[in-house]
Protein backbone atom coordinates (compact mmCIF):
# COMPACT_ATOMS: atom_id res chain seq x y z
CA UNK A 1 82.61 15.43 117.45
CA UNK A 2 79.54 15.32 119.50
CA UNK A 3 77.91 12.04 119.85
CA UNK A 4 74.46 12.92 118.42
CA UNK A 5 76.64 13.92 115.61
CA UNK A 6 78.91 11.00 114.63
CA UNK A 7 76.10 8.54 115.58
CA UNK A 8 74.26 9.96 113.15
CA UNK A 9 77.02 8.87 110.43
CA UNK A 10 75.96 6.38 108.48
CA UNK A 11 78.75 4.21 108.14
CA UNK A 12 78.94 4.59 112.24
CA UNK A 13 75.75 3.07 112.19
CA UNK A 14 76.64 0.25 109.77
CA UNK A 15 79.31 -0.57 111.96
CA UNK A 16 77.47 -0.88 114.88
CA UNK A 17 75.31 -2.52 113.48
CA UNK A 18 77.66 -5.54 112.17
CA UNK A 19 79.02 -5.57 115.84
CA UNK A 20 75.57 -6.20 117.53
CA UNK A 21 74.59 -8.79 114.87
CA UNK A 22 78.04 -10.42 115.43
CA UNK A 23 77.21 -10.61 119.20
CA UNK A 24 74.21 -11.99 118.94
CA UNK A 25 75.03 -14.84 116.49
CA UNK A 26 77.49 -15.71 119.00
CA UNK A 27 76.07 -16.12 122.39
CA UNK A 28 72.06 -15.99 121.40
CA UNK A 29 72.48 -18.60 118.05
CA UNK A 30 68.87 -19.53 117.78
CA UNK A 31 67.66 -15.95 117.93
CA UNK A 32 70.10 -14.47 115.21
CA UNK A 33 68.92 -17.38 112.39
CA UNK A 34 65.63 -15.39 112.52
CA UNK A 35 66.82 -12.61 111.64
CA UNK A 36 67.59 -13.24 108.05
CA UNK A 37 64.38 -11.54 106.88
CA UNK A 38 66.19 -8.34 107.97
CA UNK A 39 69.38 -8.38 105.38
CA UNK A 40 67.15 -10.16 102.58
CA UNK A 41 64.12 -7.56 102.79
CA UNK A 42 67.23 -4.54 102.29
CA UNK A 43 68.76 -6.31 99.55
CA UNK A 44 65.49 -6.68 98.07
CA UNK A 45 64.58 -3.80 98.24
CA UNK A 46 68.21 -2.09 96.61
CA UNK A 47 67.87 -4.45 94.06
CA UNK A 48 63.99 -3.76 93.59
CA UNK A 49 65.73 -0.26 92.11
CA UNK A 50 68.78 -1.31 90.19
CA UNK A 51 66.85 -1.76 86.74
CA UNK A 52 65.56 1.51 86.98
CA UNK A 53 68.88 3.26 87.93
CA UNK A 54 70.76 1.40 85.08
CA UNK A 55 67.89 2.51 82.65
CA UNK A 56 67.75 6.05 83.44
CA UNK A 57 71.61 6.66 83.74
CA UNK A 58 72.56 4.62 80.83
CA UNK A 59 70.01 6.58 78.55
CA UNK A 60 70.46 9.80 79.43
CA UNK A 61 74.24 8.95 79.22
CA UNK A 62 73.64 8.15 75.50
CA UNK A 63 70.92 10.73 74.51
CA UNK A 64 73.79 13.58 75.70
CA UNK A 65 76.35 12.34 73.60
CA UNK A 66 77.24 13.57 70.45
CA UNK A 67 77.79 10.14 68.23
CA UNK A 68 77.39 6.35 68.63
CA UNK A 69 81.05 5.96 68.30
CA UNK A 70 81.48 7.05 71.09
CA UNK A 71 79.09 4.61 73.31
CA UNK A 72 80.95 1.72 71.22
CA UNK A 73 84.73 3.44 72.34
CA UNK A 74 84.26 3.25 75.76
CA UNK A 75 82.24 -0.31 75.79
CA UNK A 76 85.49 -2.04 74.12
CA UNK A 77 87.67 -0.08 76.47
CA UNK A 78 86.17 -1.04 79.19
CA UNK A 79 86.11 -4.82 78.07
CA UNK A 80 89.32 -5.05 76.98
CA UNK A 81 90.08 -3.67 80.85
CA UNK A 82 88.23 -5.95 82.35
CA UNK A 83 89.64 -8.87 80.78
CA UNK A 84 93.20 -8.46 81.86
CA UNK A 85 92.40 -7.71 85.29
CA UNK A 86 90.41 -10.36 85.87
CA UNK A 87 92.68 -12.67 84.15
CA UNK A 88 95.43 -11.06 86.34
CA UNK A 89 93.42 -11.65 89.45
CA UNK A 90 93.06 -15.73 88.38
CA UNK A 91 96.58 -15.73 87.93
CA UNK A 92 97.52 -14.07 91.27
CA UNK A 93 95.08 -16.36 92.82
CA UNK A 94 96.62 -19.46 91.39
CA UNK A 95 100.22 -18.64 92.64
CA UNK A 96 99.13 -17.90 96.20
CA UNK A 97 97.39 -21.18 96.63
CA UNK A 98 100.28 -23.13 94.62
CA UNK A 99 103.04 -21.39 97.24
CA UNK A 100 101.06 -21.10 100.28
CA UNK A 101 99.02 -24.34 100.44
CA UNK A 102 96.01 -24.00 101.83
CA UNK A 103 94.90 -27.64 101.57
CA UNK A 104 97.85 -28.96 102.28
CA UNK A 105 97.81 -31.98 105.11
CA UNK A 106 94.22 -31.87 105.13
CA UNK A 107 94.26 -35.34 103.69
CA UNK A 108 90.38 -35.98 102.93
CA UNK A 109 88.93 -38.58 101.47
CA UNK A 110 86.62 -38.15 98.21
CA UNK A 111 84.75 -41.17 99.40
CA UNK A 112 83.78 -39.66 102.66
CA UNK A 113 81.78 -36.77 100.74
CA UNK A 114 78.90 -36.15 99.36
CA UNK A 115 77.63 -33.54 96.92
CA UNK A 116 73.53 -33.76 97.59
CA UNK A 117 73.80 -30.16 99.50
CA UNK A 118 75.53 -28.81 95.99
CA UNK A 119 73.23 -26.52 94.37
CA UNK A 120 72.04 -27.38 90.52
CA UNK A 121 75.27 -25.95 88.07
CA UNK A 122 74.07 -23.81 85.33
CA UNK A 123 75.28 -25.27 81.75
CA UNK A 124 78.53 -23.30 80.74
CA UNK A 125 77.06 -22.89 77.23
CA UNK A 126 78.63 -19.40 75.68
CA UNK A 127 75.83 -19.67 73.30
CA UNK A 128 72.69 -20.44 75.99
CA UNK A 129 74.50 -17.18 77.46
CA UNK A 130 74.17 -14.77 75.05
CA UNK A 131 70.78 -15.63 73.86
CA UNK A 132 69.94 -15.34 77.69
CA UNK A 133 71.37 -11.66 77.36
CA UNK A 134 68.38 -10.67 74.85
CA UNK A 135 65.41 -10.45 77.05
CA UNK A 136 61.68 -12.10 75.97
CA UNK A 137 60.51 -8.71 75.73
CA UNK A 138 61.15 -5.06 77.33
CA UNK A 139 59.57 -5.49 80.22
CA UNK A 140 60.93 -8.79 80.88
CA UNK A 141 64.54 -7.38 80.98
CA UNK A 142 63.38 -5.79 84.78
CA UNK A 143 61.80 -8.57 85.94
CA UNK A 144 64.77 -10.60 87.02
CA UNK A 145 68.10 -9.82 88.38
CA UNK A 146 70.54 -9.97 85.71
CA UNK A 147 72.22 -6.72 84.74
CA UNK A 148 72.65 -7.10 81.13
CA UNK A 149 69.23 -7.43 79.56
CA UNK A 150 68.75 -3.96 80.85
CA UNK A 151 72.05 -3.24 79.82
CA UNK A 152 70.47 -4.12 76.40
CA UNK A 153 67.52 -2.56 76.44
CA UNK A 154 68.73 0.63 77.95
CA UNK A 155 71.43 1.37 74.98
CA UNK A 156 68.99 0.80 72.62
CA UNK A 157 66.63 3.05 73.97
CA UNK A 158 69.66 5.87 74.49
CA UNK A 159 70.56 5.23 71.16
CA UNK A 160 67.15 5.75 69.75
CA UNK A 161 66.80 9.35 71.69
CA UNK A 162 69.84 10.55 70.33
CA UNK A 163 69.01 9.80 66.87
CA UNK A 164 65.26 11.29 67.51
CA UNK A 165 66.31 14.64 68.17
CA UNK A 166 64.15 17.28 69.32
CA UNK A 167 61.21 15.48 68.31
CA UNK A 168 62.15 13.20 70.81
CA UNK A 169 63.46 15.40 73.63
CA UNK A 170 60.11 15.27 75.78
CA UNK A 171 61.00 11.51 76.59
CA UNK A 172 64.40 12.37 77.30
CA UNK A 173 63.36 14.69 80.04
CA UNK A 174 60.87 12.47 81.14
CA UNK A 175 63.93 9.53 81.73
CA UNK A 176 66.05 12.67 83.33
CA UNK A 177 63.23 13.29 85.89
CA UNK A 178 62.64 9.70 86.45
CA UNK A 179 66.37 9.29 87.47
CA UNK A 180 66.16 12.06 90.01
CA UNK A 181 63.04 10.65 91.34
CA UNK A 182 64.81 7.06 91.56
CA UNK A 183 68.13 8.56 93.04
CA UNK A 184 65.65 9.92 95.88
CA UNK A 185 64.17 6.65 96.35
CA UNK A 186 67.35 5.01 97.17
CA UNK A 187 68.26 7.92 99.56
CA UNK A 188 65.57 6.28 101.74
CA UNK A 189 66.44 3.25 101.30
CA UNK A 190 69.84 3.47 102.28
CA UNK A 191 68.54 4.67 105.63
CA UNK A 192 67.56 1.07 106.15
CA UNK A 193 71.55 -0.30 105.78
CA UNK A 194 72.27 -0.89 109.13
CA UNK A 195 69.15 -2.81 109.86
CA UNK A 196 70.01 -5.21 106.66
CA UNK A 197 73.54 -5.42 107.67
CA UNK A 198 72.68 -6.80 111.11
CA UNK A 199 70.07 -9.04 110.17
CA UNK A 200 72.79 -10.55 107.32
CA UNK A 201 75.74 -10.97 110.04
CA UNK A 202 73.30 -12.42 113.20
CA UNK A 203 72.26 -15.05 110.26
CA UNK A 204 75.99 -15.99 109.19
CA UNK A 205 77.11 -16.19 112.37
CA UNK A 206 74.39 -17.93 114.14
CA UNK A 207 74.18 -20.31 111.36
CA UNK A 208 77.56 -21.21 111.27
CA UNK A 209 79.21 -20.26 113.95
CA UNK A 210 82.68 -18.50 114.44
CA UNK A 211 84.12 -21.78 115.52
CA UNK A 212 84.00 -22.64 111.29
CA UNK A 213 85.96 -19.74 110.68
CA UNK A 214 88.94 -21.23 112.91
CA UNK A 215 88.70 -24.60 111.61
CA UNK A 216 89.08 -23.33 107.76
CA UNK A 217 91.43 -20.35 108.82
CA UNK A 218 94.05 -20.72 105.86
CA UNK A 219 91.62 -20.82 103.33
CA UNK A 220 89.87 -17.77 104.18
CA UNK A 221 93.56 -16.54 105.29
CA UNK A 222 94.45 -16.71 101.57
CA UNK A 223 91.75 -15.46 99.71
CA UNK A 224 91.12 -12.76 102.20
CA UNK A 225 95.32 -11.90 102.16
CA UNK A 226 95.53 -12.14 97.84
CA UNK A 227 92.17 -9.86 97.75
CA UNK A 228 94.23 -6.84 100.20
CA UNK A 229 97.25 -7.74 97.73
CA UNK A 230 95.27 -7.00 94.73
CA UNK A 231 93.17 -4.12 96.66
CA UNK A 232 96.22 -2.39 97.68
CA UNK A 233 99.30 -3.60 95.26
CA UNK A 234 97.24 -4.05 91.89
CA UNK A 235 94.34 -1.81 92.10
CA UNK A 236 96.55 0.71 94.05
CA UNK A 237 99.34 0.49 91.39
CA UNK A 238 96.52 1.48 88.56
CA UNK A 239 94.90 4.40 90.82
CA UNK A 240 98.20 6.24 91.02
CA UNK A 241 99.11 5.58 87.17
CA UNK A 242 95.89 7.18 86.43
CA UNK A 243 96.47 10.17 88.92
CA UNK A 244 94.12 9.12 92.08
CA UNK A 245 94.47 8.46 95.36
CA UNK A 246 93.28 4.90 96.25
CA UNK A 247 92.95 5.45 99.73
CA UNK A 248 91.29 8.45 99.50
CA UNK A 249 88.78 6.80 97.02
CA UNK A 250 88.44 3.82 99.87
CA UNK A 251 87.33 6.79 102.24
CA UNK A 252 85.66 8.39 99.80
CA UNK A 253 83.29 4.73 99.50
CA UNK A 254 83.34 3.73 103.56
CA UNK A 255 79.19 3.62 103.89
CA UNK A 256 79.43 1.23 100.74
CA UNK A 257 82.22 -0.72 101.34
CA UNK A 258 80.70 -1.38 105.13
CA UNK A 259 76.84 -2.31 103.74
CA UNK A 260 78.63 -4.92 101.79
CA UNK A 261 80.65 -6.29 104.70
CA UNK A 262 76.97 -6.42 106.31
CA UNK A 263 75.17 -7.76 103.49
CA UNK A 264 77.83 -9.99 101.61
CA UNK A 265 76.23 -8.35 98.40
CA UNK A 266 77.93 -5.71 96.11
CA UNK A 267 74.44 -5.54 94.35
CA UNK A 268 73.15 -3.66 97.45
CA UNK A 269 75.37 -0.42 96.92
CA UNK A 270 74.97 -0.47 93.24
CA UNK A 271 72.18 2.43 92.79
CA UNK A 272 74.80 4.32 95.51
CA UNK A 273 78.08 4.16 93.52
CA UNK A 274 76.44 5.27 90.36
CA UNK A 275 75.62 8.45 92.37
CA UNK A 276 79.14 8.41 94.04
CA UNK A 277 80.60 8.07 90.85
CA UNK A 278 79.40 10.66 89.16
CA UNK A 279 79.72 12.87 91.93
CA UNK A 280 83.31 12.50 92.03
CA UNK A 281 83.50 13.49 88.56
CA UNK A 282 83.26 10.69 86.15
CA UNK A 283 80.95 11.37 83.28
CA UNK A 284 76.83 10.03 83.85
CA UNK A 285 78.05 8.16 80.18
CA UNK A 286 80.86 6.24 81.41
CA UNK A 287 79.39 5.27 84.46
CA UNK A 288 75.92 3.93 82.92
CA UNK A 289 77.93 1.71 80.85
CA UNK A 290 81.23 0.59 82.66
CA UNK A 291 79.86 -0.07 86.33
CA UNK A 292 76.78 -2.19 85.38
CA UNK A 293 78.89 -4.15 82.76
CA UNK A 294 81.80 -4.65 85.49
CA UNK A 295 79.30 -6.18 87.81
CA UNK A 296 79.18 -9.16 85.00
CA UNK A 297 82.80 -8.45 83.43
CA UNK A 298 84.69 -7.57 86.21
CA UNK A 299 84.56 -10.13 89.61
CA UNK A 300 88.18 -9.64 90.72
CA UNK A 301 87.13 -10.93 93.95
CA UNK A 302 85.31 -13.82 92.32
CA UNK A 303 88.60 -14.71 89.79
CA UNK A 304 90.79 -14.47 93.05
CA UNK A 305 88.68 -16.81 95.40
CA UNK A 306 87.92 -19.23 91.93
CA UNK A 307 91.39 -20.74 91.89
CA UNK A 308 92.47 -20.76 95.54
CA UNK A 309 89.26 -22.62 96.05
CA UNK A 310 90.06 -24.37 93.12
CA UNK A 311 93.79 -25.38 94.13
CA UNK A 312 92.47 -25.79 97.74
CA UNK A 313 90.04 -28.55 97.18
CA UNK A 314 92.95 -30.71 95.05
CA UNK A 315 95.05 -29.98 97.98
CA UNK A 316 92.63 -30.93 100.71
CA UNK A 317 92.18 -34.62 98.26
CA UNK A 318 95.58 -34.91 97.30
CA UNK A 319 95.37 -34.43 93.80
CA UNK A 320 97.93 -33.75 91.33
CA UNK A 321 96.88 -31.57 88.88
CA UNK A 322 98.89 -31.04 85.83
CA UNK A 323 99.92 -27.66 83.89
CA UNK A 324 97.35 -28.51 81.11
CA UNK A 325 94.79 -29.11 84.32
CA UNK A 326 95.63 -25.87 85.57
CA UNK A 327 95.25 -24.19 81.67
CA UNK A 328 92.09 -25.47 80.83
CA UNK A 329 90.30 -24.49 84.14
CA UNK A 330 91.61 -20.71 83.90
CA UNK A 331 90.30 -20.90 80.42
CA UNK A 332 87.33 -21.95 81.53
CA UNK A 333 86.86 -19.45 84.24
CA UNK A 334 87.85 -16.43 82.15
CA UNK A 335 84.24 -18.00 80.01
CA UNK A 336 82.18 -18.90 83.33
CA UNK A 337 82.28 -16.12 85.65
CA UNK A 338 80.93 -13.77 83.18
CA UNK A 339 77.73 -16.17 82.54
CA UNK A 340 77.00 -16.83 86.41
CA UNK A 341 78.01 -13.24 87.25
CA UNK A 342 74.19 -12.20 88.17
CA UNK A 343 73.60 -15.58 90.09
CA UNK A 344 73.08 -15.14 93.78
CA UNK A 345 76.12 -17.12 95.37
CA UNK A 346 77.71 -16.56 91.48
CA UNK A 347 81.40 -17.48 92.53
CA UNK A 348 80.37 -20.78 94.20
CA UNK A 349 78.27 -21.93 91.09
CA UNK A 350 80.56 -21.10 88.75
CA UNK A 351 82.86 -22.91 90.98
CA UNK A 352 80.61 -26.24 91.36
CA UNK A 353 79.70 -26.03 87.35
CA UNK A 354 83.80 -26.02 85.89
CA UNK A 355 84.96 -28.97 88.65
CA UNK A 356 81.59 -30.48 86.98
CA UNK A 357 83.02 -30.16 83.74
CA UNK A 358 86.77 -30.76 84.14
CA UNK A 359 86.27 -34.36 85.44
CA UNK A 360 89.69 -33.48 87.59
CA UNK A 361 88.73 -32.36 90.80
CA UNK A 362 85.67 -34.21 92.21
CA UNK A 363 82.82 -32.31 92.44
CA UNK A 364 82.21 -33.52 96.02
CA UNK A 365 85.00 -31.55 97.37
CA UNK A 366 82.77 -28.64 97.41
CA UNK A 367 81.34 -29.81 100.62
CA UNK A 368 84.19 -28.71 101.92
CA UNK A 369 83.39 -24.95 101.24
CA UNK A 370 79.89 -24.67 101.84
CA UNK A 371 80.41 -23.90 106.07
CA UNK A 372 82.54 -21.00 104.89
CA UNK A 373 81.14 -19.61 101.22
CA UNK A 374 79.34 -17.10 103.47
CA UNK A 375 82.39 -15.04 104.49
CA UNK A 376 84.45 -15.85 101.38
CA UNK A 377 81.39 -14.00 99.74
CA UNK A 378 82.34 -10.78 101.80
CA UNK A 379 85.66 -11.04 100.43
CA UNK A 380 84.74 -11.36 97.12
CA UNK A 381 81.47 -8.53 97.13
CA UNK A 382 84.58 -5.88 98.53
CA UNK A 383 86.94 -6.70 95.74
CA UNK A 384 84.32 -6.84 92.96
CA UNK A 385 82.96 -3.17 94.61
CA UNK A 386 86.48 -1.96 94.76
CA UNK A 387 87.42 -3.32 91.21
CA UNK A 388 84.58 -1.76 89.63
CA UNK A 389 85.13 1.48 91.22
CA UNK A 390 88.19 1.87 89.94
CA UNK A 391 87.77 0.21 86.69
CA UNK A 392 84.82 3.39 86.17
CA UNK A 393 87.57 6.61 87.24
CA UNK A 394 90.15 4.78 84.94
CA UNK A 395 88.11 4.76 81.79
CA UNK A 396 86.63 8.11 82.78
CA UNK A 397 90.33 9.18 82.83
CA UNK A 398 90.85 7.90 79.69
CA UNK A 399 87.78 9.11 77.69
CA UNK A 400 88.62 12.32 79.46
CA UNK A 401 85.47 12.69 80.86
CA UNK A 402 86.33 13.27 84.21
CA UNK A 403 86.62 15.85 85.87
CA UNK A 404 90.00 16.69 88.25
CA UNK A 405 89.04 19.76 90.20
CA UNK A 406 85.70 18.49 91.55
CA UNK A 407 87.42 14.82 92.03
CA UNK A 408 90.22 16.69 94.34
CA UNK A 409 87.49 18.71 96.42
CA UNK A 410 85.42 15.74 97.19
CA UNK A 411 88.46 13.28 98.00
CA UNK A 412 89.85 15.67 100.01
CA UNK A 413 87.18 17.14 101.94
């Protein structure tokens, strides 16, 4: 391939991109902290379109269908999914850090930390949380970054159009059009991903060096071996039950999967998959409804770093922590990842909020993660993107609304 031809790859770009920012956070520190305006401005601006994506896709989804029952078959589907595999992904968490030991010998004492660089924990309130998913009014719903109130607002709009009819059919178009118009937006925006992703790793790595990486290798060892495990093993296991290649699908996804090693943010790529998606043959129905509610339902990344963190913090304090301990903090994570999902450093609140609560595991041991959230986030953003993706083929599979032949041609082109 001639260079003005691979260079021109976008993913190519992306990963040159990572490589200069990691260069320059390295040897020119000072320099690379100012570039953090670069990554936040891109995942600004992807998120800037996500409400407007979800919208249109979700209610043209709907307005094409034939009955509600339908919209309500695949949403308790794809819940009922989403809770086992995140519950699996605590669990497999949990028994790497109880074999491997990440904390072990680290010996610290709780005295000698302090929690005033903790961010504020949101309550864990299942109630405040649902109320919280009904937005003020419609408008309101786009105005901040949480997924579901426009998750709300979009079904009931769907579901309105496809009870209207013909009468209604003019604003269905309109929505149709708007989505094309939106889908072209983020085509230029994308353009923009390897500028983002090198202003978001000359930031992490000036800020904190690579030096922290070495001195907290095993914990970032573990969660970054038990996310491949789950990738590769779990996810991998399901993709070839359901008659898909996961590998090929990981190919398939390379420009995504490499903006959110940049960026540390699976929100960025969100407007993308739902195009990928559906261009690999899942139905514009399934996807409206089962990727947007996996970004709040389904953080296999975030479940998987949770406990090791978790188990690593008791470790580093040498804490005991007893069966019922260990219960009633997986119960309470299976509640409090979904209601921090849309929180901007989600996994570490939700994190900081249930050590809060369980009065087991000081709260101050959090310190110890706050050098190294950065890349734990990168780990977590892949496995949630990955999770997600394969969470929407599955369902597709099962609603059979998927379709095989164009799913082969694109994977194997």
């Amino acid at each position: 391939m001639k260079p003005q031809k691979w260079i021109q790859l976008l993913y190519i770009q992306v990963l040159i991109s990572i490589a200069i920012g990691i260069a320059l956070g390295h040897f020119y520190p000072a320099i690379a902290v100012q570039m953090k305006p670069l990554g936040d401005a891109f995942i600004k601006l992807t998120r800037m379109m996500i409400g407007g994506i979800i919208f249109t896709t979700v209610v043209t989804g709907i307005a094409k269908m034939k009955n509600s029952h339908e919209v309500r078959r695949i949403g308790f589907k794809a819940l009922v999914y989403f809770e086992v595999i995140t519950t699996f992904a605590l669990l497999l968490g949990l028994v790497v850090a109880h074999f491997y030991q990440p904390g072990a010998g680290m010996n610290v004492d709780p005295q000698t930390l302090t929690h005033s660089a903790l961010p504020p924990t949101p309550p864990l309130h299942a109630v405040e949380f649902l109320l919280n998913i009904i937005p003020a009014t419609l408008v309101s719903a786009f105005t901040n970054s949480d997924l579901l109130p426009v998750l709300v607002v979009s079904i009931l709009v769907g579901f309105a159009l496809l009870q209207g009819g013909e009468k209604l059919k003019p604003l269905y178009t309109l929505v149709d059009l708007s989505s094309d118009l939106l889908f072209r937006i983020v085509d230029f925006i994308i353009k923009l991903a390897p500028i983002g992703a090198f202003g978001a790793m000359a930031y992490t790595i000036g800020e904190y060096g690579i030096h922290t990486l070495v001195s907290l290798c095993h914990l970032l060892l573990s969660v970054y071996v038990t996310c491949i495990l789950f990738v590769f093993v779990v996810l991998g296991t399901i993709a070839k039950i359901s008659g898909f290649s996961l590998w090929k699908f990981l190919v398939y996804i390379k420009e995504e999967l490499l903006i959110v090693l940049g960026t540390s943010s699976s929100e960025a790529v969100l407007p993308r998959m739902v195009e990928k998606l559906e261009n690999l043959g899942c139905g514009n129905t399934v996807v409206g409804l089962v990727l947007p509610a996996g970004y709040s339902f389904n953080l296999d990344g975030t479940s998987i770093y949770l406990t090791i963190a978790s188990l690593y913090i008791a470790q580093a304090l040498n804490i005991h922590l007893t069966a019922w301990d260990i219960v009633t903090m997986i119960l309470i994570f299976i509640v409090a990842s979904k209601g921090a999902a849309a929180v901007s450093g989600g996994g570490f609140i939700v994190l900081t909020a249930t050590l809060s609560s369980l009065h087991t595991i000081p709260v101050e041991g959090m310190v110890l993660l706050l050098g190294i959230d950065k890349f734990l986030g990168e780990a977590r953003a892949l496995t949630n993107l990955i999770g997600n993706g394969v969470a929407t083929v599955v369902i597709a599979k099962w609603e059979g609304d998927f379709d095989a032949v164009q799913a082969n041609k694109v994977l194997n082109s």
